[in-house]
C-alpha atoms as a PDB file:
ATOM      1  CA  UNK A   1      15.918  10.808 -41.159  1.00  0.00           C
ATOM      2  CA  UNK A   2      18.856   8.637 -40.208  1.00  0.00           C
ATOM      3  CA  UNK A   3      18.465   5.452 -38.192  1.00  0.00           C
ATOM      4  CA  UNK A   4      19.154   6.850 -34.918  1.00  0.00           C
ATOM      5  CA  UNK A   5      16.602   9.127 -34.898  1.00  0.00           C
ATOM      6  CA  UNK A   6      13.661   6.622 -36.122  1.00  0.00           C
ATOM      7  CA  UNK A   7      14.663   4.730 -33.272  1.00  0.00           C
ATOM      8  CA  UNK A   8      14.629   7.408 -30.637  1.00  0.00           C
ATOM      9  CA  UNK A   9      10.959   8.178 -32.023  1.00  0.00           C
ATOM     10  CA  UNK A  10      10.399   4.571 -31.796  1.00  0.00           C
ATOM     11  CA  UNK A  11      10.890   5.090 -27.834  1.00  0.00           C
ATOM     12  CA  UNK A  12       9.007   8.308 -27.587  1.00  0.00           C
ATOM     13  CA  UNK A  13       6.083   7.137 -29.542  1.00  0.00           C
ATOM     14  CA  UNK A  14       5.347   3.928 -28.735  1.00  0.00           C
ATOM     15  CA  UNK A  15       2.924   2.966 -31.910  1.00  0.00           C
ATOM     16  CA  UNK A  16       2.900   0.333 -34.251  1.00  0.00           C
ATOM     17  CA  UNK A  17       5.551   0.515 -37.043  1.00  0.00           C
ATOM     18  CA  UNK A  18       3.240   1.831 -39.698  1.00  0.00           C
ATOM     19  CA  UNK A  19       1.964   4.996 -36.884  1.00  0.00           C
ATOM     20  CA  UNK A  20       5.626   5.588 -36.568  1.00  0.00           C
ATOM     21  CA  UNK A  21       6.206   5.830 -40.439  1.00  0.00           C
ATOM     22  CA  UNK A  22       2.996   7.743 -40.839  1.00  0.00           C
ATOM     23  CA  UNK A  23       4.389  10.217 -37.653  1.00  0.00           C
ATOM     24  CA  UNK A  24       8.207  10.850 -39.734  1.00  0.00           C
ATOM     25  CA  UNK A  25       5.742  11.760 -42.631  1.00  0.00           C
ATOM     26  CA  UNK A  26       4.062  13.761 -41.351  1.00  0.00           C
ATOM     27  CA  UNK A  27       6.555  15.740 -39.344  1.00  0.00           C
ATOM     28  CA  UNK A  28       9.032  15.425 -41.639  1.00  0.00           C
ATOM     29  CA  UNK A  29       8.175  15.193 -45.156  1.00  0.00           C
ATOM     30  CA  UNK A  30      10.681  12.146 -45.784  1.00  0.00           C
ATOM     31  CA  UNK A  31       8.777   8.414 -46.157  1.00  0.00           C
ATOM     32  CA  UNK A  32      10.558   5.489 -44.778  1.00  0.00           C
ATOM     33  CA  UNK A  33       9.208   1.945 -45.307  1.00  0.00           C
ATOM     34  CA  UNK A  34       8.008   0.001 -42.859  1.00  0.00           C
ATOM     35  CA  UNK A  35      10.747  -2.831 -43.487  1.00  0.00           C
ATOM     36  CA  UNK A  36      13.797  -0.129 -42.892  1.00  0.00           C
ATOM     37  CA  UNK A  37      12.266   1.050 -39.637  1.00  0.00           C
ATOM     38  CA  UNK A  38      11.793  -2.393 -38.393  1.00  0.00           C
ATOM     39  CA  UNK A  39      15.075  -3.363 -39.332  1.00  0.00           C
ATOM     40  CA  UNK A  40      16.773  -0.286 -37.576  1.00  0.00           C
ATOM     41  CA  UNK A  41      14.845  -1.391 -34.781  1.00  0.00           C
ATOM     42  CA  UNK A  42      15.908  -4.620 -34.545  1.00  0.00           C
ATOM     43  CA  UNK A  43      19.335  -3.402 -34.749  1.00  0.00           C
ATOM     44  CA  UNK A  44      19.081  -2.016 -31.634  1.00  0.00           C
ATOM     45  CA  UNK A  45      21.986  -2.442 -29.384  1.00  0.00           C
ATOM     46  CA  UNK A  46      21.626  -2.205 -25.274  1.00  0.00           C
ATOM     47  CA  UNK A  47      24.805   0.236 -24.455  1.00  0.00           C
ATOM     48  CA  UNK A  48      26.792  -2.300 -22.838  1.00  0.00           C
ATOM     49  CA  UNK A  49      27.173  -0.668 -18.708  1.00  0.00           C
ATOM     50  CA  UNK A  50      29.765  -1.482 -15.998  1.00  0.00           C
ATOM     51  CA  UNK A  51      27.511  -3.056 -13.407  1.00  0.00           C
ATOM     52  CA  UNK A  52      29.446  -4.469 -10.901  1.00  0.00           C
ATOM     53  CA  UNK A  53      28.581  -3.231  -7.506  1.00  0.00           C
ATOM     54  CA  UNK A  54      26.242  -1.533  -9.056  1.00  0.00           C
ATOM     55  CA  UNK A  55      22.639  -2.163  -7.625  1.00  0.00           C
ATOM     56  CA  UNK A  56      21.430  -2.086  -3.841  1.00  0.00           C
ATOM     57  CA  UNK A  57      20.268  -5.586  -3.336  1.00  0.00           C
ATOM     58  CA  UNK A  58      16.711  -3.768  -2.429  1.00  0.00           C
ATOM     59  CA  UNK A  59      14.245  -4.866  -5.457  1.00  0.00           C
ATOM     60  CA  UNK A  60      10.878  -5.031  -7.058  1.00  0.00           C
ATOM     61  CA  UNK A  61      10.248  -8.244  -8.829  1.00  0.00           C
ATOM     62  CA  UNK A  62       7.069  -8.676 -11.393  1.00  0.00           C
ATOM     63  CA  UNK A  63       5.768 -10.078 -14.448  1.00  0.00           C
ATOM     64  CA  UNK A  64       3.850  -8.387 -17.251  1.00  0.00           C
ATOM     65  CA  UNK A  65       1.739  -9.893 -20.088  1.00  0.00           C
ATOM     66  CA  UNK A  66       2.775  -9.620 -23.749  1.00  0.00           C
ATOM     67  CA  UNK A  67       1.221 -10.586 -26.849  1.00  0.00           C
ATOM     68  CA  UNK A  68       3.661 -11.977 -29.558  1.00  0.00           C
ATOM     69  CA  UNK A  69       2.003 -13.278 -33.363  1.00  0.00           C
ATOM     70  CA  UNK A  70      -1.459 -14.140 -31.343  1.00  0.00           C
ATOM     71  CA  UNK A  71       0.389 -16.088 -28.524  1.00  0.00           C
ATOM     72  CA  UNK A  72       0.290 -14.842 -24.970  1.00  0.00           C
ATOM     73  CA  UNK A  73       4.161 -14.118 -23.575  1.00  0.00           C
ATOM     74  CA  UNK A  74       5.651 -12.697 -19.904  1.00  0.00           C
ATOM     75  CA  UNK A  75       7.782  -9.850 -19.591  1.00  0.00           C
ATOM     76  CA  UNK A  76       9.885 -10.431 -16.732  1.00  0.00           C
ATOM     77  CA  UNK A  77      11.030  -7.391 -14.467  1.00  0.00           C
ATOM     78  CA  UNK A  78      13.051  -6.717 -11.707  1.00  0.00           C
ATOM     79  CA  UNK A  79      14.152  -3.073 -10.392  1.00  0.00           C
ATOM     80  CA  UNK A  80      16.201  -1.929  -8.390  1.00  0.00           C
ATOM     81  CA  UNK A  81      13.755   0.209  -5.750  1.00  0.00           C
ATOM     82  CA  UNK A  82      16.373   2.267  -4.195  1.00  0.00           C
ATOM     83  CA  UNK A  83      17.708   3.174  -7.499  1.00  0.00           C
ATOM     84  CA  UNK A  84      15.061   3.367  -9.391  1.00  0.00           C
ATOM     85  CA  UNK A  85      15.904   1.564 -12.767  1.00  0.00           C
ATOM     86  CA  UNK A  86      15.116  -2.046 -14.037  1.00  0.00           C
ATOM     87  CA  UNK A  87      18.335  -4.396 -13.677  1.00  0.00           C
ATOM     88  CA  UNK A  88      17.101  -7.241 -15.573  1.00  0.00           C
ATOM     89  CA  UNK A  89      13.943  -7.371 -18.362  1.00  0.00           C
ATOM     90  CA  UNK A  90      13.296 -10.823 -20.533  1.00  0.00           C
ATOM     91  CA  UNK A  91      10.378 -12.030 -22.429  1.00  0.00           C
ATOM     92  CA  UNK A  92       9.788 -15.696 -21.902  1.00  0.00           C
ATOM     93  CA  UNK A  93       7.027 -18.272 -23.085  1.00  0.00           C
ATOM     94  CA  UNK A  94       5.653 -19.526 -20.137  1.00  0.00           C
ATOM     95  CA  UNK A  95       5.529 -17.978 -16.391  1.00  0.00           C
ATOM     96  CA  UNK A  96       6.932 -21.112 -14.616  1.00  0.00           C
ATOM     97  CA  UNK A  97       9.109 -21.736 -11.730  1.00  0.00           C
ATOM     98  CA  UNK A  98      12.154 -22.935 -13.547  1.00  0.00           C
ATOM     99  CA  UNK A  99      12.227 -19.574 -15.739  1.00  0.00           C
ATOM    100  CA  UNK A 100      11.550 -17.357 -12.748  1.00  0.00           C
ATOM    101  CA  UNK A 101      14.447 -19.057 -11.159  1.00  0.00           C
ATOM    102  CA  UNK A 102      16.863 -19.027 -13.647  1.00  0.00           C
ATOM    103  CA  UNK A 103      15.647 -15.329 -14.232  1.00  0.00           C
ATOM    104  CA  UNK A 104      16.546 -13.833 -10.989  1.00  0.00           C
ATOM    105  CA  UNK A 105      19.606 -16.086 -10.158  1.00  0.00           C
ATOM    106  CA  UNK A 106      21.306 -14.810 -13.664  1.00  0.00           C
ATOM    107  CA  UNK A 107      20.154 -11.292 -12.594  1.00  0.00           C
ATOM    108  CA  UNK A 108      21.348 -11.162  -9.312  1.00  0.00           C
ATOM    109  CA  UNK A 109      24.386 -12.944  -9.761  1.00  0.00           C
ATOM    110  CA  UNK A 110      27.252 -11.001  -7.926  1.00  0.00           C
ATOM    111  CA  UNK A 111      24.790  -8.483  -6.466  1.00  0.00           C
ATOM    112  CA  UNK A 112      24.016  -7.752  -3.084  1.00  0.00           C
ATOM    113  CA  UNK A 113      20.983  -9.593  -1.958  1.00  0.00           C
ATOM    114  CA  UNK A 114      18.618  -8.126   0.538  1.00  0.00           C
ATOM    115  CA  UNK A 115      15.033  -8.295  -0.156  1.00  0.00           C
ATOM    116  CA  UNK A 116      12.735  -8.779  -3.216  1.00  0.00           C
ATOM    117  CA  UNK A 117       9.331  -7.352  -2.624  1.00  0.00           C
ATOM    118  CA  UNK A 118       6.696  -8.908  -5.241  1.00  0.00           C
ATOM    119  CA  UNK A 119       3.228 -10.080  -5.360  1.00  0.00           C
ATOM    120  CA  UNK A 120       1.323 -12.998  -3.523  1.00  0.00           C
ATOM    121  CA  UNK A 121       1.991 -15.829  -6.756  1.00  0.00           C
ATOM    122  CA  UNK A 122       2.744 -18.648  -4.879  1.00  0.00           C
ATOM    123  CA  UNK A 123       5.659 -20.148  -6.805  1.00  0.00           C
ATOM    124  CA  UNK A 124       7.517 -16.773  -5.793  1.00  0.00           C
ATOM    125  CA  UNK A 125       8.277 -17.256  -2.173  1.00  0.00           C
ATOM    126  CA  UNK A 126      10.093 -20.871  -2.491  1.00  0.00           C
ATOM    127  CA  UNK A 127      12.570 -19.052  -5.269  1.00  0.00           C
ATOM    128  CA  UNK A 128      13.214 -15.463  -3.343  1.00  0.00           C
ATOM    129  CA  UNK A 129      13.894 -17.112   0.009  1.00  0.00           C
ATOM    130  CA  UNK A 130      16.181 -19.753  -1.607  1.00  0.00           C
ATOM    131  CA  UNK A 131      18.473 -17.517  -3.281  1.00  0.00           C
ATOM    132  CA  UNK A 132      18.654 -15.902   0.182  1.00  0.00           C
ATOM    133  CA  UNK A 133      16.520 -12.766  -0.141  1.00  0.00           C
ATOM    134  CA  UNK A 134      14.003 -11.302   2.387  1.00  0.00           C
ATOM    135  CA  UNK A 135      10.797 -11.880   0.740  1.00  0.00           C
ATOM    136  CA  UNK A 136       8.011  -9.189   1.058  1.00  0.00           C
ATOM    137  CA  UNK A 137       4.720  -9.251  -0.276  1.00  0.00           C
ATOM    138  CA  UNK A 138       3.029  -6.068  -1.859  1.00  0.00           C
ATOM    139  CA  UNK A 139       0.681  -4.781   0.362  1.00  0.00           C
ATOM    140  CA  UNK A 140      -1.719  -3.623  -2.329  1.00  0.00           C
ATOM    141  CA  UNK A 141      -2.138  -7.025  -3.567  1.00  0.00           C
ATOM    142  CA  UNK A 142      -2.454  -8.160  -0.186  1.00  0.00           C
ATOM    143  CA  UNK A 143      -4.937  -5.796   0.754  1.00  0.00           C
ATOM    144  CA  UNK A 144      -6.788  -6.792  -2.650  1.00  0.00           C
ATOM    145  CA  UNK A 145      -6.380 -10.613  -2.067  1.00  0.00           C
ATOM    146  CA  UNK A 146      -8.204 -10.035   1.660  1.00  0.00           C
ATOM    147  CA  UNK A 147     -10.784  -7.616   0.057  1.00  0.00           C
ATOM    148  CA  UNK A 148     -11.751 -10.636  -2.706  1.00  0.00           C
ATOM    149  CA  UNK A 149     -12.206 -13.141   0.559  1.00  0.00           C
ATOM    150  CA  UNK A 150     -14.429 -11.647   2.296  1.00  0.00           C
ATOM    151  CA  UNK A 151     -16.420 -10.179  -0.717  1.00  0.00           C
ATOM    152  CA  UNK A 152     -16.508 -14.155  -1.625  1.00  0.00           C
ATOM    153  CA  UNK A 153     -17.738 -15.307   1.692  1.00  0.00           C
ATOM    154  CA  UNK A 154     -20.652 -12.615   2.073  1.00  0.00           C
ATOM    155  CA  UNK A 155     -21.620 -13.372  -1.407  1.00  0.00           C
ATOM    156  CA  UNK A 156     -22.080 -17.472  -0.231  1.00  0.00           C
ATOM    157  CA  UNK A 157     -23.352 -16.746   3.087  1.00  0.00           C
ATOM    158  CA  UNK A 158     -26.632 -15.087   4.094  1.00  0.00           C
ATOM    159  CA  UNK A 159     -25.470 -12.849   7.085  1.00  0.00           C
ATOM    160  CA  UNK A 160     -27.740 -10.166   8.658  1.00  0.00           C
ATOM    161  CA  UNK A 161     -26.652  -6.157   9.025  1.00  0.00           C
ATOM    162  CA  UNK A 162     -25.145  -7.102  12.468  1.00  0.00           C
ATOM    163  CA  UNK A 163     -22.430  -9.768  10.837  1.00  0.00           C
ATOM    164  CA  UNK A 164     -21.783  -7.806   7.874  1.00  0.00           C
ATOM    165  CA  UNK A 165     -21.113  -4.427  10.589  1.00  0.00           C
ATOM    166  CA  UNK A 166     -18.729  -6.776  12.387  1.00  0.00           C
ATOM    167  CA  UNK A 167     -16.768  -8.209   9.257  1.00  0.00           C
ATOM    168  CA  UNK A 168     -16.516  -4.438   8.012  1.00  0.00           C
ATOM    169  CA  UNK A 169     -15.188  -3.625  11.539  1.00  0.00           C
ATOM    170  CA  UNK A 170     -12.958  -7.063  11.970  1.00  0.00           C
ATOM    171  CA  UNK A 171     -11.443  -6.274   8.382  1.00  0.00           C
ATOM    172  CA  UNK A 172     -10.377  -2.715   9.331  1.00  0.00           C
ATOM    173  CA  UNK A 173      -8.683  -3.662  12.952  1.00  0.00           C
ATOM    174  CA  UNK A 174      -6.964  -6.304  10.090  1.00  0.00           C
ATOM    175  CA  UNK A 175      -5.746  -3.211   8.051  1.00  0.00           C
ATOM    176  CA  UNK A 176      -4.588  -1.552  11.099  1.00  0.00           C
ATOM    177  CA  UNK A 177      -1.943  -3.822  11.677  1.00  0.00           C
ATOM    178  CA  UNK A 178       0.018  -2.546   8.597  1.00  0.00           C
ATOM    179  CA  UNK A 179      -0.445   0.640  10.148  1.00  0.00           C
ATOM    180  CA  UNK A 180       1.691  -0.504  12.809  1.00  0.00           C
ATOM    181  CA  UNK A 181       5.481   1.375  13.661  1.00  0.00           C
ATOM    182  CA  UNK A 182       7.322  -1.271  14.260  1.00  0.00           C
ATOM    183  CA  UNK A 183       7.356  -5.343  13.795  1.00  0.00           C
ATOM    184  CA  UNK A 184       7.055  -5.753  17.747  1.00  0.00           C
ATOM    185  CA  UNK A 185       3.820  -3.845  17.528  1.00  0.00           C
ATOM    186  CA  UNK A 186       2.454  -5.625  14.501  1.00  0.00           C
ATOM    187  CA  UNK A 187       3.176  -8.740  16.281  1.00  0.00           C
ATOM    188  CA  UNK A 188       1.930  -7.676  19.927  1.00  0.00           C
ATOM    189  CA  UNK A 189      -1.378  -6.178  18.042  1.00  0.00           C
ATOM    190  CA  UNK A 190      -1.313  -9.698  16.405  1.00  0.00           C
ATOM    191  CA  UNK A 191      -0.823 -11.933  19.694  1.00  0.00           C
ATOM    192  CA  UNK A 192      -4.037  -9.720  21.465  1.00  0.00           C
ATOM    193  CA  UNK A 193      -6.150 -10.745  18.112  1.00  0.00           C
ATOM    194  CA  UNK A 194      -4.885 -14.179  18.312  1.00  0.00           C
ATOM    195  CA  UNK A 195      -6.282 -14.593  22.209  1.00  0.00           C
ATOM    196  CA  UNK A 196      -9.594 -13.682  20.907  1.00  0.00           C
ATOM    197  CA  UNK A 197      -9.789 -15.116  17.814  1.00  0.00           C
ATOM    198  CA  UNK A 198     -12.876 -17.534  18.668  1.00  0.00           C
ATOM    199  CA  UNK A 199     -14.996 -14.400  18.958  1.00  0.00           C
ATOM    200  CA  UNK A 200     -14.035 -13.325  15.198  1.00  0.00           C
ATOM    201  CA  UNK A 201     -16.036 -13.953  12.029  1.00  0.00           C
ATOM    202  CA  UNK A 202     -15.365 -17.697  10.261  1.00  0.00           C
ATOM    203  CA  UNK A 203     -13.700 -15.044   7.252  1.00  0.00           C
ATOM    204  CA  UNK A 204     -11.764 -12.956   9.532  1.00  0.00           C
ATOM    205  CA  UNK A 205     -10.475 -16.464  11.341  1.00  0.00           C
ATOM    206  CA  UNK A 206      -9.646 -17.910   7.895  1.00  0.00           C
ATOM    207  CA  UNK A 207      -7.668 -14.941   6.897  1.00  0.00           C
ATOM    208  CA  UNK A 208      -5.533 -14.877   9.933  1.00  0.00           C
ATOM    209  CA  UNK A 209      -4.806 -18.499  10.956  1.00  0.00           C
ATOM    210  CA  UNK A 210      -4.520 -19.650   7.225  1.00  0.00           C
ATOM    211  CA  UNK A 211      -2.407 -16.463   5.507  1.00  0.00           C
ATOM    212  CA  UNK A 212      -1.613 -13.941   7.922  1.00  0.00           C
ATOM    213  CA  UNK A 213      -0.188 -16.029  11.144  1.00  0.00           C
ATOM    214  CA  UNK A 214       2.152 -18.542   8.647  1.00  0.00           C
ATOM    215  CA  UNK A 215       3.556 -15.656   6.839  1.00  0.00           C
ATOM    216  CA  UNK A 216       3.848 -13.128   9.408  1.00  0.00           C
ATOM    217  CA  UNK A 217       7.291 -11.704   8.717  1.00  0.00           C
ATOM    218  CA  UNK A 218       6.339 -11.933   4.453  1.00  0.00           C
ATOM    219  CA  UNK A 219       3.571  -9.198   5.527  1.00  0.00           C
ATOM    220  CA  UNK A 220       6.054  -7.327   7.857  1.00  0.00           C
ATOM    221  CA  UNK A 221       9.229  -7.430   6.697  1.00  0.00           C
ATOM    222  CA  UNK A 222       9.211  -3.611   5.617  1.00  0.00           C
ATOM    223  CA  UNK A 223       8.498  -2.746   9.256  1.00  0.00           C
ATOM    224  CA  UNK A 224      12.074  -4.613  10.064  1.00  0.00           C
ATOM    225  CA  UNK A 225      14.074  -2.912   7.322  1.00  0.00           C
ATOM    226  CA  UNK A 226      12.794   0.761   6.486  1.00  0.00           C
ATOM    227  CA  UNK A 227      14.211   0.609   2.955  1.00  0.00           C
ATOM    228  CA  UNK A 228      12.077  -2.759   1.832  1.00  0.00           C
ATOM    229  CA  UNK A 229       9.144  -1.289  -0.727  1.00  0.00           C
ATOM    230  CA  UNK A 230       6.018  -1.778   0.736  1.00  0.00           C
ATOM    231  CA  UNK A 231       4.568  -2.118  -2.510  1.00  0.00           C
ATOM    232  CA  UNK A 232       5.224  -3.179  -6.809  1.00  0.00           C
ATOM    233  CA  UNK A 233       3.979  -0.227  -7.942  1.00  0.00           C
ATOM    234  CA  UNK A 234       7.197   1.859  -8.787  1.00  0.00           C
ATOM    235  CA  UNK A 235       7.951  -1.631 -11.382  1.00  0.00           C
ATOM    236  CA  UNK A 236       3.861  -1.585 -12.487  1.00  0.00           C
ATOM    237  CA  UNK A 237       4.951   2.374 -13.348  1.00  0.00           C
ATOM    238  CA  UNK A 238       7.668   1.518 -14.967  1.00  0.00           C
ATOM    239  CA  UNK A 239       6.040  -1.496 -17.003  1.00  0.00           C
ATOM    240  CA  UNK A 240       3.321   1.257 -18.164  1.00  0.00           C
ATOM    241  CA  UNK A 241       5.770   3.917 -19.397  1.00  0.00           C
ATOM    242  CA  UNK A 242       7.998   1.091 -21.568  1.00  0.00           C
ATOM    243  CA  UNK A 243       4.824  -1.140 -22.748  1.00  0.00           C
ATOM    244  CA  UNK A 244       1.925   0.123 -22.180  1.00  0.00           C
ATOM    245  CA  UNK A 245      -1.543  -2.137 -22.639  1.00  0.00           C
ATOM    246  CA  UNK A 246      -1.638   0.166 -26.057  1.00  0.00           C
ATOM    247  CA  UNK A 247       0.691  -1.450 -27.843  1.00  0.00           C
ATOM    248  CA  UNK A 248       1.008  -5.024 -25.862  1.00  0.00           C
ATOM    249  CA  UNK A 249      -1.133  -6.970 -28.505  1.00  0.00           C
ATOM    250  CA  UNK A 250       0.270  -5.465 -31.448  1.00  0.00           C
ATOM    251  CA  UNK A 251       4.084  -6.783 -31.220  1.00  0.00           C
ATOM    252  CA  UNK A 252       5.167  -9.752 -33.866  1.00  0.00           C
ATOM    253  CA  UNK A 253       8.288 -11.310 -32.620  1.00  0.00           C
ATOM    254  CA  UNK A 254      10.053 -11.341 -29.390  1.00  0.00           C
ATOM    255  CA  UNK A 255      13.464  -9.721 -30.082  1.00  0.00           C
ATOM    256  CA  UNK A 256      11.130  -6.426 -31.764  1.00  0.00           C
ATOM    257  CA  UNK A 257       9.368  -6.323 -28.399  1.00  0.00           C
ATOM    258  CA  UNK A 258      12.278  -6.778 -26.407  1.00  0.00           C
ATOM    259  CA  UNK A 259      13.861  -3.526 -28.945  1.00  0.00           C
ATOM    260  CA  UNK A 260      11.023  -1.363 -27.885  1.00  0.00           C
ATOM    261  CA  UNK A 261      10.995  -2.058 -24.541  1.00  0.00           C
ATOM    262  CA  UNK A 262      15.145  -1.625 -24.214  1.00  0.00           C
ATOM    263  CA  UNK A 263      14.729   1.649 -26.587  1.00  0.00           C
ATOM    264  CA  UNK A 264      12.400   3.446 -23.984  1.00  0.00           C
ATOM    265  CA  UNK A 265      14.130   2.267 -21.210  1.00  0.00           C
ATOM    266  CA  UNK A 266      17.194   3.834 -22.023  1.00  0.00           C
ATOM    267  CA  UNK A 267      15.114   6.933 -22.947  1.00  0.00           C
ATOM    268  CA  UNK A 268      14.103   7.116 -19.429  1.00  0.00           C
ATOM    269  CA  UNK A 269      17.687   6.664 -18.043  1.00  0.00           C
ATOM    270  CA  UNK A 270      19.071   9.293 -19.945  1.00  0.00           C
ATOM    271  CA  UNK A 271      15.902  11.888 -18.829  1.00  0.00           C
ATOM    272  CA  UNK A 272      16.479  10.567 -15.377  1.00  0.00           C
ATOM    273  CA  UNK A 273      20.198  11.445 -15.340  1.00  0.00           C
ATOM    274  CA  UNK A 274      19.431  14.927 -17.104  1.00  0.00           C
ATOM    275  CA  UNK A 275      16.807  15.783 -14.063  1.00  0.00           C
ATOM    276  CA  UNK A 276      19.324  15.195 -11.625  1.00  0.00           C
END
């Protein structure tokens, strides 16, 4: 069992170091301590790539928990949407704006910049639009973050079968809007709901006048450029297959994570360029 191969298992089986000695046992015959498969690990080089004009300026940005020694860490991501494959991935102590700046400047640097669609954290927006990108906000968060309102306001609020009827009937006219083919009928939908917005629920109100009228185009922006992902879910795929929740509270230090993580990735890459 030579080094290579312990790490390419290290990819495919994404255990903790002693599973992964007990699964070359096992299949193989051969033990190999815990320390020497760490250490080949560790000694895990990213193949350096030629990445100039390389990506489409169309990306996914998120971040990911981590466990590291009993402390909680961020993994952050960014991928390329039309591509399909992460262009940047860092582990860093604290989710703050001056990290998530530096992050996506260094990783965009010399890159076309287009649009970044993420979710609804509100330190995101200043930082995308700065750096010049279209900023759109995943609709599966935003449907989630509307969902959590109004499930909030009924739950304060005694309201009879009639009001809760209308709020379930206010709420899916909302919906409808993303439904919409283009941004000049999202916004002509909107401007109707806006001249009758005194006979809306106090939620429904809220929601619009407070979220939905201020960031307009953030909710939209797909419907002005087809190729801006409506959604983070290809990244929240991708975060799955390299670090799954299984082994996210069992990693020591950050440059082993960051060796797993890299080790998989490149795993996928080379599957994705054998499928096609």
């Amino acid at each position: 069992m030579n080094s290579k191969k312990c790490v390419e298992l290290a990819g495919l089986f994404l255990g903790s170091i002693r599973k992964i000695a007990y699964k070359i046992k096992k299949d193989t015959g051969i033990s190999v301590s815990r320390q020497t498969i760490e250490n080949w690990i560790l000694g895990y080089e990213i193949p350096k790539k030629e990445v100039k004009n390389l990506y489409s300026g169309y990306y996914i940005f998120d971040v990911g928990w981590i466990k590291l020694n009993g402390f909680w860490n961020y993994r952050f991501a960014l991928f390329d949407s039309k591509q399909n494959i992460i262009v940047a991935d860092e582990i860093y102590s604290k989710e703050n704006s001056t990290n998530i700046q530096k992050f996506l400047e260094e990783s965009t640097r010399n890159q076309k910049k287009i649009a970044i669609t993420s979710d609804l954290d509100e330190k995101y927006k200043p930082i995308i639009e700065g750096l010049e990108f279209t900023h759109q906000w995943c609709l599966f968060h935003v449907f989630k973050n509307i969902n959590k309102k109004i499930k909030e306001y009924i739950r304060d609020n005694e309201l009879s079968d009639d009001e809760l009827e209308n709020i379930r009937q206010e709420k899916l006219e909302i919906f409808s809007l993303f439904n919409s083919k283009s941004f000049k009928e999202a916004r002509t939908r909107m401007d109707e709901i806006l001249n009758q917005i005194k006979d809306y629920s106090k939620v429904i109100q809220s929601i619009i006048m407070d979220s939905l009228m201020p960031y307009f185009k953030t909710y939209f922006s797909y419907l002005l450029d087809e190729n801006i992902e409506r959604t983070s879910n290809k990244l929240e795929n991708q975060f799955q297959k390299t670090f799954p929740k299984s082994i996210k509270r069992i990693m020591k230090i950050k440059k082993g994570a960051m060796s797993r993580i890299n080790i998989r990735i490149e795993i996928l890459n080379q599957i994705k360029v054998f499928d096609s």
